[in-house]
Protein backbone atom coordinates (compact mmCIF):
# COMPACT_ATOMS: atom_id res chain seq x y z
CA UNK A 1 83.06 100.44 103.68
CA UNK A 2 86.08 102.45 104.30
CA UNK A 3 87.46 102.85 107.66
CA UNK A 4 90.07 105.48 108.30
CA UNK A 5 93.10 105.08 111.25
CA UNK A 6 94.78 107.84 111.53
CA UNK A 7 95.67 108.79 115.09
CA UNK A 8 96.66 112.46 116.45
CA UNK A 9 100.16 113.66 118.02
CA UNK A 10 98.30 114.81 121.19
CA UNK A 11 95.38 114.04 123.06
CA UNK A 12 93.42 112.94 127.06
CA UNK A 13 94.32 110.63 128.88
CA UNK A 14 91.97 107.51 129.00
CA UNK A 15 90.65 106.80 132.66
CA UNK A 16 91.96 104.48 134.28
CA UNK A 17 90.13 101.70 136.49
CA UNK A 18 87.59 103.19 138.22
CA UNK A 19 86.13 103.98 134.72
CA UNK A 20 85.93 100.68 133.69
CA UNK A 21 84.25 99.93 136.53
CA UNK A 22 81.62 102.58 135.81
CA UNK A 23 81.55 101.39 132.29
CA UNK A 24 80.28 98.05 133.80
CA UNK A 25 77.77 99.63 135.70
CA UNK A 26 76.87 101.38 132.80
CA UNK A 27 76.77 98.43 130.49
CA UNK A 28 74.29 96.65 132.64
CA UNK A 29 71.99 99.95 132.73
CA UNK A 30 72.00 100.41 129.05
CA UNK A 31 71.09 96.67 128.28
CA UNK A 32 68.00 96.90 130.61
CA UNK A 33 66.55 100.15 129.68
CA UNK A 34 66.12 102.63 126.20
CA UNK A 35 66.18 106.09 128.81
CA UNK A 36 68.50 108.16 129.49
CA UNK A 37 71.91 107.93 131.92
CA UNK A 38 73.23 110.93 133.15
CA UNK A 39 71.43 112.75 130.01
CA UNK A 40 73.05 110.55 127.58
CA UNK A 41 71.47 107.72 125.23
CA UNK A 42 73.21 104.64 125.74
CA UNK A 43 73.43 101.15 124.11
CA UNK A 44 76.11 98.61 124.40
CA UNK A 45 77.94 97.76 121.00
CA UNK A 46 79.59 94.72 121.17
CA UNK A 47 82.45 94.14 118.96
CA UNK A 48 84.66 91.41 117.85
CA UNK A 49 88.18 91.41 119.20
CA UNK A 50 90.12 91.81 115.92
CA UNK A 51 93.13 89.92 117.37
CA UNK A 52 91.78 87.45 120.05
CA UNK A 53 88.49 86.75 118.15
CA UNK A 54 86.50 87.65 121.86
CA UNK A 55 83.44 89.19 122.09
CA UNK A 56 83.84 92.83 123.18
CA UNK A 57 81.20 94.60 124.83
CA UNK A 58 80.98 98.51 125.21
CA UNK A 59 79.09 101.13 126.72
CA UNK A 60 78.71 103.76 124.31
CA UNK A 61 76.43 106.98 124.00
CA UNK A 62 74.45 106.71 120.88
CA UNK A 63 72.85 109.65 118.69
CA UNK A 64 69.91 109.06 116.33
CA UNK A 65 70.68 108.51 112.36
CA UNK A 66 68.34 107.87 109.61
CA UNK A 67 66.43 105.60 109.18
CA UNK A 68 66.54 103.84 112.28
CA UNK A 69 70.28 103.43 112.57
CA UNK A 70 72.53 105.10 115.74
CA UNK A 71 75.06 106.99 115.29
CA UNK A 72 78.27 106.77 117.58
CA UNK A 73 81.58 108.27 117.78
CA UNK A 74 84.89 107.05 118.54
CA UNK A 75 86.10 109.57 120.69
CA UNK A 76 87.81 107.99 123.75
CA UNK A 77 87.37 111.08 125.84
CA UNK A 78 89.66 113.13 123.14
CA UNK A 79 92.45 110.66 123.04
CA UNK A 80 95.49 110.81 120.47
CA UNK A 81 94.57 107.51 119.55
CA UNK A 82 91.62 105.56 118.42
CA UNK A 83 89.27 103.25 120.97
CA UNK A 84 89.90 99.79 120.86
CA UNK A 85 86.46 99.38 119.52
CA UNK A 86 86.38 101.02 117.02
CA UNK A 87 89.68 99.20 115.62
CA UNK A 88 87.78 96.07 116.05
CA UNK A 89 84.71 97.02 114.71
CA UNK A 90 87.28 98.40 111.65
CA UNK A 91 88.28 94.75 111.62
CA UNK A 92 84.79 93.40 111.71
CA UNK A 93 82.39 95.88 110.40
CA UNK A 94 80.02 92.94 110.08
CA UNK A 95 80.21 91.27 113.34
CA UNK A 96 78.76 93.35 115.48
CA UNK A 97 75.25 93.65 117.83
CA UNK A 98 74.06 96.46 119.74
CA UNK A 99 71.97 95.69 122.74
CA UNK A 100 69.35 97.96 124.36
CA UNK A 101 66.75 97.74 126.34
CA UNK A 102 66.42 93.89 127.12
CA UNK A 103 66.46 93.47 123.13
CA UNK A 104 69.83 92.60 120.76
CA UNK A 105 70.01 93.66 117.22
CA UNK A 106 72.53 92.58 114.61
CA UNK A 107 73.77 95.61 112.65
CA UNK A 108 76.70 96.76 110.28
CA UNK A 109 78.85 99.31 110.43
CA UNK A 110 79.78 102.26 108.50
CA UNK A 111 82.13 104.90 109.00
CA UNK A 112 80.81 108.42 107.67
CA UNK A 113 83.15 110.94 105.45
CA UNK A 114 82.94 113.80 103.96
CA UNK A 115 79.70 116.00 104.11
CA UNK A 116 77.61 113.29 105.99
CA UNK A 117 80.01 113.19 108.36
CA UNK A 118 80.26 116.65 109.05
CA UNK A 119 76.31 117.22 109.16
CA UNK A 120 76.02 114.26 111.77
CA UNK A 121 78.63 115.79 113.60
CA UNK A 122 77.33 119.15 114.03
CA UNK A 123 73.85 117.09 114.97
CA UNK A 124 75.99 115.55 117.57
CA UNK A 125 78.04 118.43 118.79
CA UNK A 126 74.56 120.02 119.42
CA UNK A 127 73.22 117.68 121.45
CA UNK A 128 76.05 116.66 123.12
CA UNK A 129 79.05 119.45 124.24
CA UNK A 130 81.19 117.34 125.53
CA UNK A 131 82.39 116.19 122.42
CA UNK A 132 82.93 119.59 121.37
CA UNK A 133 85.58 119.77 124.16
CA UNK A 134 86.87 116.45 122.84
CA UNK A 135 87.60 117.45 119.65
CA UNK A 136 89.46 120.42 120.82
CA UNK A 137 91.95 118.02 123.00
CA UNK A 138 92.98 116.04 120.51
CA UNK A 139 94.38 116.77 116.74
CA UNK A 140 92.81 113.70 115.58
CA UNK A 141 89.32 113.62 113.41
CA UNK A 142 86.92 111.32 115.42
CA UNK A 143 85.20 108.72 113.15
CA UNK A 144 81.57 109.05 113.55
CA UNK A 145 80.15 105.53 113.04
CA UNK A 146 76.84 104.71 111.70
CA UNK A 147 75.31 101.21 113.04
CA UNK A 148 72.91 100.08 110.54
CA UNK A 149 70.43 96.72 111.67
CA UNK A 150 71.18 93.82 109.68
CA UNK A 151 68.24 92.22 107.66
């Protein structure tokens, strides 16, 4: 499991309070229910903090892989730099649960390269435009994640 770093020389600005208050809301949405919010799929990855050891949970919108896995990207709205997330799931590829729909799941994480990479990405640029837009704010390559359940 290889997982890359590199950050861009320009990018969005992360939202600021109010979004993490929305996350919240979010969070507590995506944990009771499999729908749909505002269009999107969403489950709630948590990580583990790679410095303070911390549980980390996340709002995140999710994209169908194979075999049963989801597929998520660590975009942070188009940032210059990489989510916090995904630098702790980086740390702890291994740690990690997603939870969704009143049910937690223990999973793994890889990081996609190459031409899986860019075929999930033009899945998820298909489905989902907005990170189409991100990827044209920022100079950096978003890692697209794959989240694999644990046996």
């Amino acid at each position: 499991m290889s997982f890359s770093h590199p950050t861009g020389t320009r990018g969005a600005r992360v939202p600021g309070p109010v979004f993490r208050w929305l996350n919240r809301l979010m969070m507590r949405h995506a944990k009771r229910t499999t729908g749909t919010t505002m269009g999107k799929n969403l489950l709630v990855l948590t990580t583990v903090g790679r410095k303070s050891g911390e549980a980390r949970p996340t709002p995140l919108a999710w994209f169908p892989g194979p075999d049963g896995s989801w597929l998520v990207v660590a975009s942070a709205w188009g940032a210059a730099t990489n989510p916090a997330w995904y630098l702790n799931l980086a740390a702890h590829p291994d740690r990690l649960t997603v939870e969704q729909g009143g049910r937690t799941v223990a999973v793994t994480a890889t990081e996609l390269h190459g031409d899986e990479r860019a075929e999930a990405w033009q899945k998820i640029t298909a489905e989902a435009a907005n990170f189409r837009r991100y990827e044209q704010t920022t100079d950096r390559e978003m890692p697209v994640i794959r989240l694999t359940p644990r046996a």
